[in-house]
Protein backbone atom coordinates (compact mmCIF):
# COMPACT_ATOMS: atom_id res chain seq x y z
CA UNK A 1 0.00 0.00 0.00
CA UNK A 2 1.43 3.36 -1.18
CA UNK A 3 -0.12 6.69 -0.18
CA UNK A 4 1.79 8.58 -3.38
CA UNK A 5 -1.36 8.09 -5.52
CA UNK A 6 -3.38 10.14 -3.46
CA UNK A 7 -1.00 12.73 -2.09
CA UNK A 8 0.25 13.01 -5.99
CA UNK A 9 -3.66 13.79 -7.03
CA UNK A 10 -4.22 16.31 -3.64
CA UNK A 11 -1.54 18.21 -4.48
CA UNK A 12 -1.93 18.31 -8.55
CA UNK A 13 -5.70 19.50 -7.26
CA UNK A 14 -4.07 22.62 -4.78
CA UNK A 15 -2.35 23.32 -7.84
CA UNK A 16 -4.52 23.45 -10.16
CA UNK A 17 -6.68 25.35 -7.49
CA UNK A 18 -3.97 27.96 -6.88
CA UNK A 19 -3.40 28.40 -10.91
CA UNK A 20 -6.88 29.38 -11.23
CA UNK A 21 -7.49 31.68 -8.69
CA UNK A 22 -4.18 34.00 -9.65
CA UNK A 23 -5.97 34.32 -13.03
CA UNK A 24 -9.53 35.08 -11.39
CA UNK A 25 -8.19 37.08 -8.19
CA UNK A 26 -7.46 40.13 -10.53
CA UNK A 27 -10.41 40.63 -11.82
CA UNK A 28 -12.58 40.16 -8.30
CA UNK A 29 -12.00 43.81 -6.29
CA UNK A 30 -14.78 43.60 -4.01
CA UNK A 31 -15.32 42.93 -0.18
CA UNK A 32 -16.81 39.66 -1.19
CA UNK A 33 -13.21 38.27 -2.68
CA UNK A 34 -11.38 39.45 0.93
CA UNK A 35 -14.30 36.81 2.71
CA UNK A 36 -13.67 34.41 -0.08
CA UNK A 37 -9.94 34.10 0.56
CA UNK A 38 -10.18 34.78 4.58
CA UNK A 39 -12.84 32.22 5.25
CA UNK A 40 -12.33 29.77 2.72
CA UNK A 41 -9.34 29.84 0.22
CA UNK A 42 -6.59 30.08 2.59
CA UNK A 43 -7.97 27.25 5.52
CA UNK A 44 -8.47 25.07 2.29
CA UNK A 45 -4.86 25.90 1.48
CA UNK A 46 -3.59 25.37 5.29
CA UNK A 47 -5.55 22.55 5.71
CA UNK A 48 -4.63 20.50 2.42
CA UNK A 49 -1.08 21.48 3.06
CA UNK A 50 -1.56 19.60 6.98
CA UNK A 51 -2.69 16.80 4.96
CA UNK A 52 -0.33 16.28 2.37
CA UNK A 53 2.48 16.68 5.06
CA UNK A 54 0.21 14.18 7.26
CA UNK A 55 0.30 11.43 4.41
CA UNK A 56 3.61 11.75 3.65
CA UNK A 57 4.78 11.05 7.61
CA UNK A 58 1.85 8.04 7.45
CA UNK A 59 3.80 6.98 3.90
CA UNK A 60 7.41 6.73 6.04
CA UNK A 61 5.76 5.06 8.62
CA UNK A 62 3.78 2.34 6.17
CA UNK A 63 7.15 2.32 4.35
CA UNK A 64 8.70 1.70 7.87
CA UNK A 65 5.99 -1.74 8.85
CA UNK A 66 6.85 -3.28 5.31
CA UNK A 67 10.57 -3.80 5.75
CA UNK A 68 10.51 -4.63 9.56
CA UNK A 69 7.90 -7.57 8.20
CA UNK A 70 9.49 -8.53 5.61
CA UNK A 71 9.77 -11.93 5.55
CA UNK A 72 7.50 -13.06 7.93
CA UNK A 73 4.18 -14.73 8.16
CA UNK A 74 1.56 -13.21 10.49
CA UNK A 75 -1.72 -14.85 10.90
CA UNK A 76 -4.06 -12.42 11.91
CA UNK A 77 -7.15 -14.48 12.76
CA UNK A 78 -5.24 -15.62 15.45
CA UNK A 79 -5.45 -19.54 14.61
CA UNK A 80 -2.64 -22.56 15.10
């Protein structure tokens, strides 16, 4: 199990997020843009960033389990 799929396709999306808004954040001069950014652009920005640096530490430690189990046989049921 790899986490890089889905940290690869949050961050393309914060990208593609960002990209957008520098060409539509010109053109919006009103108070409703400084809301827009305050309340919901940059927590989605701080938040996604948390994330991504949240998977990547899970990634190490998933990374970490595979090759201290390498090579042995667990049975998790618990049986004989």
């Amino acid at each position: 199990m790899s986490l890089d799929g889905g940290r690869g396709r949050l961050s393309a999306a914060l990208k593609t997020l960002e990209a957008r808004w520098e060409s539509t954040e010109p053109h919006w001069q009103d108070v409703m843009k400084v809301q827009f950014v305050e309340q919901v652009l940059t927590p989605l920005q701080e938040q996604t960033a948390a994330a991504l640096e949240a998977i990547a530490q899970m990634d190490v430690i998933l990374h970490q389990m595979r090759r201290d189990c390498a090579g042995n046989t667990f049975d998790i049921y618990g049986g004989d």
